[in-house]
Protein backbone atom coordinates (compact mmCIF):
# COMPACT_ATOMS: atom_id res chain seq x y z
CA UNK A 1 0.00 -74.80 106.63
CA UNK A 2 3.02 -73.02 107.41
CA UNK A 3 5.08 -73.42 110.90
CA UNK A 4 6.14 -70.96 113.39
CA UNK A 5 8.56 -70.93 116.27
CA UNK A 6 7.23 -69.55 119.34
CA UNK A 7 9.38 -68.84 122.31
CA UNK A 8 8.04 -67.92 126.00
CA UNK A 9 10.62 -66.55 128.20
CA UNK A 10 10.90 -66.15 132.18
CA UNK A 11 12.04 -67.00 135.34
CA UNK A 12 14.29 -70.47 135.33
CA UNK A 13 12.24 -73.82 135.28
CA UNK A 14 8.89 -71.67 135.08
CA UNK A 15 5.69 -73.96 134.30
CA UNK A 16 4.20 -71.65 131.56
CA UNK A 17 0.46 -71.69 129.56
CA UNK A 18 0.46 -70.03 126.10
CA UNK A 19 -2.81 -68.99 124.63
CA UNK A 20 -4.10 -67.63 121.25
CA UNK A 21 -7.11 -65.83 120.23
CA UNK A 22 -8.31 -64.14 117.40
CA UNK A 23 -8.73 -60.77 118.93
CA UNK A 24 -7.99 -58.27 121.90
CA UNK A 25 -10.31 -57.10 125.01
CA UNK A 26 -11.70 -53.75 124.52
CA UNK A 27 -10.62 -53.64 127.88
CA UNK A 28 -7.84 -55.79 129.97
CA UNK A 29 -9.92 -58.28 131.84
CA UNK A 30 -7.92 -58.57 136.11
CA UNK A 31 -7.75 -61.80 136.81
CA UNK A 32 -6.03 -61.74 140.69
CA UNK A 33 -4.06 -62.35 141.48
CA UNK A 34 -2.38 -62.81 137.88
CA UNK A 35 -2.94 -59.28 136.43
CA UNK A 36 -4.43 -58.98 133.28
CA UNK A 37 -6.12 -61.12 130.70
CA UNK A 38 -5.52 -59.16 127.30
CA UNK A 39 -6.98 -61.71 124.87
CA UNK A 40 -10.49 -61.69 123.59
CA UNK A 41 -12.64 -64.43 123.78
CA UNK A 42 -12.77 -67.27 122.12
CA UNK A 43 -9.78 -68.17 123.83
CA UNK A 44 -7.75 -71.38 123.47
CA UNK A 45 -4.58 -73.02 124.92
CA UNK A 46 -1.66 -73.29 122.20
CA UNK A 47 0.86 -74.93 124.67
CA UNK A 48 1.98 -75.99 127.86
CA UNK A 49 4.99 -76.50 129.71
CA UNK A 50 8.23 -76.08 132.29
CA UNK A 51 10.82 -73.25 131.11
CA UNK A 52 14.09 -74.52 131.22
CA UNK A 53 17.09 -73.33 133.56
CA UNK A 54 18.15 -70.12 131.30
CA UNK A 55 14.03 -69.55 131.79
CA UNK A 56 13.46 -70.31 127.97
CA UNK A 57 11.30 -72.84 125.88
CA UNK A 58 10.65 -72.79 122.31
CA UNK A 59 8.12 -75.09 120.50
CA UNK A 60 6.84 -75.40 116.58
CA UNK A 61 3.33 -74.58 115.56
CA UNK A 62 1.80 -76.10 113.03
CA UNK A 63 -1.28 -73.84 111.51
CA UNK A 64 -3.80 -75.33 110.03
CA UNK A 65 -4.05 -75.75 106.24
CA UNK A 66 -6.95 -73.39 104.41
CA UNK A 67 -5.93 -70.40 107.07
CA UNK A 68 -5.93 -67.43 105.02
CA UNK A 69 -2.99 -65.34 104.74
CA UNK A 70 -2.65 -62.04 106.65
CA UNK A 71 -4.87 -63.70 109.54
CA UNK A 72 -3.75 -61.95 113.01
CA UNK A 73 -3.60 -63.66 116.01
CA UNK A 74 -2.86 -62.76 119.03
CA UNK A 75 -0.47 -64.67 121.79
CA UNK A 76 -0.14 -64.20 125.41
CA UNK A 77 1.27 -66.59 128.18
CA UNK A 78 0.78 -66.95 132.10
CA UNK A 79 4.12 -67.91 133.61
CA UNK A 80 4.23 -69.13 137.33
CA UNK A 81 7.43 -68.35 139.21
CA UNK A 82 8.61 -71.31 142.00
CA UNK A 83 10.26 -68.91 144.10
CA UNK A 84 6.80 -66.65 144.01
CA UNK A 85 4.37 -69.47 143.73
CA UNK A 86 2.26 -66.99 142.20
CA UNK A 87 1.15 -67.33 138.45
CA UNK A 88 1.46 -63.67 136.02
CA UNK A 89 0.15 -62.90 132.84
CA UNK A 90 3.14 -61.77 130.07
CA UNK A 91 2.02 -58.82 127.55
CA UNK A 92 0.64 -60.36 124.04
CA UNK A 93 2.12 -60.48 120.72
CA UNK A 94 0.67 -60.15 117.86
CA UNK A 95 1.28 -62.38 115.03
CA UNK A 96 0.45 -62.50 111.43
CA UNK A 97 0.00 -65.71 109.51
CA UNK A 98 1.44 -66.36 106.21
């Protein structure tokens, strides 16, 4: 399977959750106080961690071998801020394999 980079970006030393799914809501799902949930279900954690202190973090994904080309998925992160102490929801991206 082939490998991406992802990056998640955000306030300094951030702990951040990345999530994939194969779809969209029809409609933005509010999950307080975090805002908005834009992924459909089923969704599933892609990685975890602390952003570091230019508030970046880039990992490699590996996807599996037999996915079929052209297959969108759909990314979207929940980044909590220390100086907030509150955890928000980032907008999605939208990613095709190859």
């Amino acid at each position: 399977g082939s490998r991406y980079q992802i990056a998640v970006a955000g306030p300094a030393r951030s702990a951040y959750v990345l999530y994939v799914s194969p779809a969209l809501r029809a409609a933005p799902l509010l999950r307080p106080p975090s805002g908005y949930l834009l992924l459909d279900d089923p969704v599933q954690l892609l990685g975890l961690g602390r952003l570091d202190e230019r508030g970046e973090a880039t990992f490699t994904v590996k996807v599996p071998a037999g996915t079929r080309p052209g297959t969108l998925v759909f990314l979207q992160a929940r980044v909590s801020s220390p100086s907030r102490g509150v955890a928000t929801y980032t907008n999605y991206v939208e990613l095709a394999l190859r």
